[in-house]
Protein backbone atom coordinates (compact mmCIF):
# COMPACT_ATOMS: atom_id res chain seq x y z
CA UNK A 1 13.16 -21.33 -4.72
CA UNK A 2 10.22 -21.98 -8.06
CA UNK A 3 7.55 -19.35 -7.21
CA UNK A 4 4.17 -20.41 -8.28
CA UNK A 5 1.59 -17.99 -9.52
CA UNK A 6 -1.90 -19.41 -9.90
CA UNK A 7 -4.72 -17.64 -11.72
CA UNK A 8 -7.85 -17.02 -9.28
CA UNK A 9 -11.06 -17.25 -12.05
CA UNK A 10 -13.74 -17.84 -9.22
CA UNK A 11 -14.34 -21.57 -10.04
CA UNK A 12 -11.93 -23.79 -8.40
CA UNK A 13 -10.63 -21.22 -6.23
CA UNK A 14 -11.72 -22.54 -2.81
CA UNK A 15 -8.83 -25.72 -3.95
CA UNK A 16 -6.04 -22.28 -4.06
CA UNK A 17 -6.77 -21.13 -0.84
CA UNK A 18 -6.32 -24.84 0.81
CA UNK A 19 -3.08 -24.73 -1.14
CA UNK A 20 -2.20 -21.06 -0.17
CA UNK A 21 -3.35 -21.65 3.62
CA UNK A 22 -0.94 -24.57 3.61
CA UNK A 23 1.83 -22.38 2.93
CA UNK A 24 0.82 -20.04 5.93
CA UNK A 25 0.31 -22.80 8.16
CA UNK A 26 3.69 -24.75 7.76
CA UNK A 27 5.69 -20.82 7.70
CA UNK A 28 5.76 -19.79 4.08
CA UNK A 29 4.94 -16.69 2.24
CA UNK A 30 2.10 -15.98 -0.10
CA UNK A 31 1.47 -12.92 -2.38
CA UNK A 32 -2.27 -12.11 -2.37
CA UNK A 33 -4.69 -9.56 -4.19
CA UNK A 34 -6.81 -7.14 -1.87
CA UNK A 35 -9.00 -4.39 -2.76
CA UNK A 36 -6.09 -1.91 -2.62
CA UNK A 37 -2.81 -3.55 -3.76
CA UNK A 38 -1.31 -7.07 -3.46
CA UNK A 39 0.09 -8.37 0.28
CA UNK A 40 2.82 -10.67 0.92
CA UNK A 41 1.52 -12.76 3.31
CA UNK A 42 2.91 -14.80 6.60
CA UNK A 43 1.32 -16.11 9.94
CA UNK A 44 1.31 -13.12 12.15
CA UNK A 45 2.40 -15.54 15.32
CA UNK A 46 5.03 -17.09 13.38
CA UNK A 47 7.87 -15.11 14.48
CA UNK A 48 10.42 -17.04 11.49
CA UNK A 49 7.63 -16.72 9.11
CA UNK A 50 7.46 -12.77 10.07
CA UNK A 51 10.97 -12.73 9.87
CA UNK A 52 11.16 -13.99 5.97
CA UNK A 53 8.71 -10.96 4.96
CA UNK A 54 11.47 -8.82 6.11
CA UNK A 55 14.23 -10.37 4.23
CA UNK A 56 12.36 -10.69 1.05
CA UNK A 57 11.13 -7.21 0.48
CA UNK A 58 14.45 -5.55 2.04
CA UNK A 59 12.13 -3.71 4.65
CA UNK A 60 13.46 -2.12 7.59
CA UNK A 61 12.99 -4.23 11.29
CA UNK A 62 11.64 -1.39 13.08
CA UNK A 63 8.35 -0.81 10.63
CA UNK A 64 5.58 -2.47 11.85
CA UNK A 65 3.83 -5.08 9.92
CA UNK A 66 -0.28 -4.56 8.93
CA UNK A 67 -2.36 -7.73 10.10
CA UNK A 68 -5.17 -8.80 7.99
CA UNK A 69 -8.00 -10.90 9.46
CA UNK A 70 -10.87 -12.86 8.17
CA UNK A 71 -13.80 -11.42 10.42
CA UNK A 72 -14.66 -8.64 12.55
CA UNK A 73 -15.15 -10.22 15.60
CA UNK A 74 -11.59 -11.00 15.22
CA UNK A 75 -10.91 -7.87 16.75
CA UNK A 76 -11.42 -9.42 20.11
CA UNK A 77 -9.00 -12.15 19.40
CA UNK A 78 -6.40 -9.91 19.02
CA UNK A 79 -6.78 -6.91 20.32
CA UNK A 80 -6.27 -6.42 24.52
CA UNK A 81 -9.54 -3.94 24.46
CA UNK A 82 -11.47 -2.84 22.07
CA UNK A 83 -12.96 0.63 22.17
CA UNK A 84 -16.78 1.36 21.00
CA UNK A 85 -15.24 3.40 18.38
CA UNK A 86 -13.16 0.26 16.78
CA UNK A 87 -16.96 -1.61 16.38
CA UNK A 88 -18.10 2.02 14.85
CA UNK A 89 -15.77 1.73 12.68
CA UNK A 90 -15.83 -1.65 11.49
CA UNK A 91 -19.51 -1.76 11.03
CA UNK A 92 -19.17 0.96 8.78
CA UNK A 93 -15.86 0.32 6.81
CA UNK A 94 -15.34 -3.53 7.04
CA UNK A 95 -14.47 -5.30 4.88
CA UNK A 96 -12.64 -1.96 3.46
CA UNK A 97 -9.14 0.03 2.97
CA UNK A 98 -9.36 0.89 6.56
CA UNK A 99 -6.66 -0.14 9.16
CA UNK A 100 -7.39 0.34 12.91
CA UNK A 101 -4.68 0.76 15.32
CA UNK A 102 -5.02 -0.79 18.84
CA UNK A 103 -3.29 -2.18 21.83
CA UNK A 104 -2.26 -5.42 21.20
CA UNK A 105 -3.42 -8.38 23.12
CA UNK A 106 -0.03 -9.60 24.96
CA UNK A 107 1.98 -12.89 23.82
CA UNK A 108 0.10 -13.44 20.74
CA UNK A 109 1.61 -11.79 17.58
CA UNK A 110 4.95 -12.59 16.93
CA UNK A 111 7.47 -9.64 17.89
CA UNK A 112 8.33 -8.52 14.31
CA UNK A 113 4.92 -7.83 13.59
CA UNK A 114 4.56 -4.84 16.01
CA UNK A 115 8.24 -3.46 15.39
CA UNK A 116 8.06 -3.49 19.84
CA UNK A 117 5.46 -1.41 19.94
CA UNK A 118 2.61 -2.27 22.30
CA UNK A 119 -0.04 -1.67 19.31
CA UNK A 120 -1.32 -3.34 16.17
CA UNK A 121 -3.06 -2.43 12.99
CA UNK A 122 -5.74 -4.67 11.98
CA UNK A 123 -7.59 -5.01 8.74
CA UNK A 124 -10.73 -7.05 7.20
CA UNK A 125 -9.48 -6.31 3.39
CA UNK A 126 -12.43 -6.22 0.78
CA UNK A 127 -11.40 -8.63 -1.53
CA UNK A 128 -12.93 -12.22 -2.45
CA UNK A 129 -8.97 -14.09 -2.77
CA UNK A 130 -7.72 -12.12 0.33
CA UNK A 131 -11.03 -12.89 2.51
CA UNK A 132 -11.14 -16.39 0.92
CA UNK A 133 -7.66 -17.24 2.07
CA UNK A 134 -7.85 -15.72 5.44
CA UNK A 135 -11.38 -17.59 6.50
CA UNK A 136 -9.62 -20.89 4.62
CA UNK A 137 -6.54 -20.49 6.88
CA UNK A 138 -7.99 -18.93 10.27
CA UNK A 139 -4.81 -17.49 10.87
CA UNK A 140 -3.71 -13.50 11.40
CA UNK A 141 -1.94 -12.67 8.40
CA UNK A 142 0.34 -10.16 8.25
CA UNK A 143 1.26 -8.73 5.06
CA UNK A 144 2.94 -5.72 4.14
CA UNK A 145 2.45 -4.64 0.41
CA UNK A 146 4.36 -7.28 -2.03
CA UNK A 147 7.31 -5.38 -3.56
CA UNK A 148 10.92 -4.51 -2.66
CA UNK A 149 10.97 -1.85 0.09
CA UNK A 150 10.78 1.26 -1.38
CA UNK A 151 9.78 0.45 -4.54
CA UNK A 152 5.84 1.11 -6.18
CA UNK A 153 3.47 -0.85 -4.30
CA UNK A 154 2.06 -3.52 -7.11
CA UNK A 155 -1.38 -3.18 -8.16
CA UNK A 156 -1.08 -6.42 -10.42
CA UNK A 157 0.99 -10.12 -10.11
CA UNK A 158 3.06 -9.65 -12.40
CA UNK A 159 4.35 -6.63 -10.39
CA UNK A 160 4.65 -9.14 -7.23
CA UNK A 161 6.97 -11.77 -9.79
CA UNK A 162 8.92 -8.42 -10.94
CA UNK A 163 10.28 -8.42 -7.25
CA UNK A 164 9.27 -11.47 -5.84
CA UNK A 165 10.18 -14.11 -8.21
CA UNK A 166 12.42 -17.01 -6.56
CA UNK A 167 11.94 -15.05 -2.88
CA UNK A 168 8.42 -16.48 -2.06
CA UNK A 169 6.39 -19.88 -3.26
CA UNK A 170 3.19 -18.80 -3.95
CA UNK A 171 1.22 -15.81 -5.65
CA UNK A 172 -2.29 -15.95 -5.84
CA UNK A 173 -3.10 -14.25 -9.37
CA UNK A 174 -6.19 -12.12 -9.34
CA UNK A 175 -6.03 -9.71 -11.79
CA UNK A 176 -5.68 -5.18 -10.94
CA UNK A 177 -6.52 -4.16 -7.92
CA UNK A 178 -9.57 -1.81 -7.62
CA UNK A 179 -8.05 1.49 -5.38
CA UNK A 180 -4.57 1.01 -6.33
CA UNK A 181 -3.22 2.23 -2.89
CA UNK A 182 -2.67 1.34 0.48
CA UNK A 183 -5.70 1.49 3.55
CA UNK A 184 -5.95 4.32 5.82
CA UNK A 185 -3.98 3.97 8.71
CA UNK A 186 -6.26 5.43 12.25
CA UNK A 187 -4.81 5.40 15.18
CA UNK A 188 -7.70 4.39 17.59
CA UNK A 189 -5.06 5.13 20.33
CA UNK A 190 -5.03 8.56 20.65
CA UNK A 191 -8.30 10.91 21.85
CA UNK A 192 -9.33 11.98 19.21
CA UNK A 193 -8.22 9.18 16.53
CA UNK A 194 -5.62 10.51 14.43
CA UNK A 195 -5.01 9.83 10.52
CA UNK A 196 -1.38 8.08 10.65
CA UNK A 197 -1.64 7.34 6.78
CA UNK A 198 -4.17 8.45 4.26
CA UNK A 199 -6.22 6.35 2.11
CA UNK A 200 -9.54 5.67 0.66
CA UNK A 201 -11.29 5.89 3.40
CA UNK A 202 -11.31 9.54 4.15
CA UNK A 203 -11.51 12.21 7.53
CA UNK A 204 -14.61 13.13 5.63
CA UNK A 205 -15.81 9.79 6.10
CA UNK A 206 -15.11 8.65 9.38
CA UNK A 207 -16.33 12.22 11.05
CA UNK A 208 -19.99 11.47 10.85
CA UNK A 209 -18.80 7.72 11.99
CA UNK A 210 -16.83 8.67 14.79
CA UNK A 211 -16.86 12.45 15.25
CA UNK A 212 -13.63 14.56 15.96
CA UNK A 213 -10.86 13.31 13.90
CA UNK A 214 -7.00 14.41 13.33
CA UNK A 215 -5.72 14.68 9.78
CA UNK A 216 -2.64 13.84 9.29
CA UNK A 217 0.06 12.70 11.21
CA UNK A 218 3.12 11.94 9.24
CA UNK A 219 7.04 11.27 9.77
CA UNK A 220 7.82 14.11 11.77
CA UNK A 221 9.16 13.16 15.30
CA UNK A 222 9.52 9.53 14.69
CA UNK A 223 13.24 9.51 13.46
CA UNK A 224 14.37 7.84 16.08
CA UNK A 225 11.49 5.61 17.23
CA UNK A 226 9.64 3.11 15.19
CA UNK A 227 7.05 4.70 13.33
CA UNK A 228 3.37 3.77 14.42
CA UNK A 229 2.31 2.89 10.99
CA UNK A 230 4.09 1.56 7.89
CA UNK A 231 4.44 4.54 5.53
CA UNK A 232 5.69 7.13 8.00
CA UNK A 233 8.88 7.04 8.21
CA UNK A 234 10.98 5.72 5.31
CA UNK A 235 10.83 6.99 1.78
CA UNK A 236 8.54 4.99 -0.23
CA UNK A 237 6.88 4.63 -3.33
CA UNK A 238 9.66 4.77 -5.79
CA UNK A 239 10.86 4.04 -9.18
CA UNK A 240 14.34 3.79 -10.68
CA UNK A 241 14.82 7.36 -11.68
CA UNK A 242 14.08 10.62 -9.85
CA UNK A 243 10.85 11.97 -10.01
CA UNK A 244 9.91 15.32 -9.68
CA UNK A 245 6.39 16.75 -9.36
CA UNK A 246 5.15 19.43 -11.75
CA UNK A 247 1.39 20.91 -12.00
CA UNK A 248 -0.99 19.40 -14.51
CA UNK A 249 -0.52 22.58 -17.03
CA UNK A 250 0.23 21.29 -20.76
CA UNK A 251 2.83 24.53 -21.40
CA UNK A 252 4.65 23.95 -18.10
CA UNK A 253 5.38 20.27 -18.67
CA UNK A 254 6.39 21.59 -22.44
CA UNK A 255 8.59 23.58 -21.18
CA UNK A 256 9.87 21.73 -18.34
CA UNK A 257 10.40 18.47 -20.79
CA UNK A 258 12.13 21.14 -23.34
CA UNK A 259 14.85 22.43 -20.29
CA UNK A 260 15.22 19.09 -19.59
CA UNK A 261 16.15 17.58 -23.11
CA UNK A 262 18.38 20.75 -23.22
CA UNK A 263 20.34 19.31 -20.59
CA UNK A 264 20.47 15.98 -22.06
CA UNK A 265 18.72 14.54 -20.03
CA UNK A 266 15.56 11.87 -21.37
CA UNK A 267 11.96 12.31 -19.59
CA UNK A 268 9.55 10.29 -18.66
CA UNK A 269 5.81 11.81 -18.13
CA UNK A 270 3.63 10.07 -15.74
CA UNK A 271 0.13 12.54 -16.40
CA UNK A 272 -3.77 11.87 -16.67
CA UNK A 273 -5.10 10.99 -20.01
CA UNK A 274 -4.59 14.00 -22.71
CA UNK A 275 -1.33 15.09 -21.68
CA UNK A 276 0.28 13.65 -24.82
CA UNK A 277 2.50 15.78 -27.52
CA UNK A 278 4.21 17.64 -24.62
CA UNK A 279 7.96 15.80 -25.58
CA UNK A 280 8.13 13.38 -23.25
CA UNK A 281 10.41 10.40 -24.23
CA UNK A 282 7.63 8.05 -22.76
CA UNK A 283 4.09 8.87 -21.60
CA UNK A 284 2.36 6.71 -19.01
CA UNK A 285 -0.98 7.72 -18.28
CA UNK A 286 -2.60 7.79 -14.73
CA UNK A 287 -6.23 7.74 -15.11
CA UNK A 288 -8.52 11.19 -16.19
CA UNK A 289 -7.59 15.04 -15.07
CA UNK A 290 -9.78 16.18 -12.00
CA UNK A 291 -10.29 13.14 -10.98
CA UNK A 292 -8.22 11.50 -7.98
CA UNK A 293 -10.04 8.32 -7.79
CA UNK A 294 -9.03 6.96 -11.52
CA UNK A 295 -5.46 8.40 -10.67
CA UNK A 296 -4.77 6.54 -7.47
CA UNK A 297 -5.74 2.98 -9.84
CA UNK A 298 -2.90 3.46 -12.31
CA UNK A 299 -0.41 5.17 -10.14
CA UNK A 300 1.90 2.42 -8.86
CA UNK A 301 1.49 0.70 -12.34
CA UNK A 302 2.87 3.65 -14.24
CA UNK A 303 5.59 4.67 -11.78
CA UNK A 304 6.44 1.00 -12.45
CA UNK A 305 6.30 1.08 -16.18
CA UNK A 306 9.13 3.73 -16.05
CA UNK A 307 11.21 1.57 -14.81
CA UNK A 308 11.35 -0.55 -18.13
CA UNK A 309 12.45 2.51 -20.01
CA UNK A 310 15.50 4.71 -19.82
CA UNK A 311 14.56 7.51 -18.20
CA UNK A 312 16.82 9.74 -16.54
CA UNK A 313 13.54 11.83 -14.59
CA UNK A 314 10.48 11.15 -14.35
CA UNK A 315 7.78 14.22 -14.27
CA UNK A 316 4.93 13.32 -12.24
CA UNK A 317 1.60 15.46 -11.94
CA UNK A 318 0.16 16.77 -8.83
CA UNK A 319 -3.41 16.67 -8.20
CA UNK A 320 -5.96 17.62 -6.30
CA UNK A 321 -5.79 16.82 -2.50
CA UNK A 322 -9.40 16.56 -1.54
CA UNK A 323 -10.48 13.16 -0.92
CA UNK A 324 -8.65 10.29 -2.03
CA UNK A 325 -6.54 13.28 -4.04
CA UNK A 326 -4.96 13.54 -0.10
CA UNK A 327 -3.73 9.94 0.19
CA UNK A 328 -2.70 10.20 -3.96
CA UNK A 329 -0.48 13.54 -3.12
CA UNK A 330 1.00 11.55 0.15
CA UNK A 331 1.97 8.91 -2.13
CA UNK A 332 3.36 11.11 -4.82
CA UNK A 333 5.24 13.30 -2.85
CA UNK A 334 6.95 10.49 -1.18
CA UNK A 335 7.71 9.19 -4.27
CA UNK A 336 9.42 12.21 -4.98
CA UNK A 337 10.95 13.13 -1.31
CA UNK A 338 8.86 16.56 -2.00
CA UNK A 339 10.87 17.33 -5.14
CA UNK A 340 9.04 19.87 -7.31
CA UNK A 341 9.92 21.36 -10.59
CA UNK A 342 9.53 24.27 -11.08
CA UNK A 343 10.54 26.56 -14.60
């Protein structure tokens, strides 16, 4: 299979969508930006379609699928009640990196999509290309993040032709994505909602929105279930090489990079800008120190870069977890399966 990647430039761009809703409508897969990182895309009802999101990014059958719509009042479409605090929070957060988790209206999605679970997560993503192609096609999309399972979410299209290339026909091109990481995941299911996956949108946030709020759920019991949200269960996040956390202090990654070399082993640094001249074979940076935000927009990228060198570890620095600093730490340690170095 050719993939096509066409560059979204704002003029013209109403013709890509027609072309891209095509694709959904007659089963096929597109790659699309959103505000946090880039989607592969199929028609949520289209149980084949569904099925071909699967087998291109690797991803295990029992982790439900994300479904993105085009409007808020969608909600009722697709979900079999929604609860005042679902409006709350869409009024406030949508179009955002904010997924609500409801019961799912019966007979509609197709069965992939909810993993057999009797809930969905819906999403109005904050992004011109991905709201442009959803209103264009009308359809539920659902659309996991656009990489091999496992691997660092891409930020950029050329990340999505890294792992996509000759899987999928279509990848809408338009350009970094702003957060860099994947929407909250609230489960509007449980009294009082509870935080299934961290993300921009914080407990901070939605408190004042919704009140009481549980922070966070994670993997815990759900080995042998399918996990409510993707991101709970299965180790993601990851390049190539091992990566171990270490704490943003300029002597400990010295010394940690000079242990290392003594071992003969070669290092890669993933670090916030002026944490060069500590040894590292490669340096990638991750935005500025103190400041979580900038980090969780290069992440992914850099933990992808290391993957085009020869690394045998990669060092990766913690930082810290208020905020968006909780959702950057989930990712990171993750990435690492809680791996820290320690001297």
């Amino acid at each position: 299979m050719d993939t096509v990647m066409t560059q979204l430039t704002g003029q013209g761009d109403e013709l890509l969508f027609r072309d891209a809703a095509e694709i959904l409508k007659n089963g096929g897969l597109v790659a699309f930006p959103t505000e946090t990182v880039y989607g592969l895309g199929a028609d949520a009802t289209n149980e084949k379609a569904v099925g071909d999101i699967y087998r291109a990014k690797g991803r295990p059958s029992d982790n439900p699928l994300i479904v993105h719509i085009g409007t808020a009042g969608e909600l009722e479409r697709y979900a079999a009640e929604v609860p005042e605090v679902a409006w709350k929070c869409a009024e406030a957060f949508w179009p955002g990196p904010l997924t609500l988790i409801v019961r799912a209206k019966p007979g509609v999605f197709a069965p992939s999509v909810t993993a057999g679970l009797d809930t969905v997560g819906l999403r109005m993503p904050a992004h011109p290309a991905a709201l442009g192609l959803l209103q264009t096609s009308g359809l539920p999309v659902a659309a996991p993040s656009a990489n091999t399972s496992g691997k660092p979410s891409p930020t950029r299209a050329e990340h999505v032709a890294s792992d996509m290339d000759g899987k999928i026909p279509y990848i809408l091109d338009g350009g970094p994505t702003g957060i860099g990481i994947e929407s909250t995941v609230l489960d509007l299911t449980s009294n009082p909602p509870v935080i299934l996956r961290p993300g921009a949108v914080t407990a901070e946030m939605l408190r004042p929105v919704i009140g009481d709020v549980n922070q966070t759920a994670d993997a815990g019991d759900v080995e042998d279930e399918a996990p409510r949200s993707p991101g709970m269960k299965y180790t993601h996040y990851s390049p190539e090489a091992p990566v171990w956390l270490i704490g943003p202090d300029r002597e400990q990654i010295r010394n940690a990079v000079r242990l290392l070399h003594g071992e003969g082993k070669r290092v890669a640094l993933v670090a916030p800008e002026d944490f060069g001249g500590t040894g590292a074979d490669w340096y990638f940076r991750t935005g500025r120190q103190n400041d979580p935000a900038s980090v969780s927009v290069q992440l992914y990228a850099s933990l992808r870069a290391c993957d085009g060198t020869d690394a045998d570890i990669i060092l990766a620095t913690t930082v810290n977890d208020e905020g968006i600093g909780g959702a950057v730490m989930n990712r990171l340690n993750k990435a690492a399966g809680g791996r820290l170095f320690r001297n």
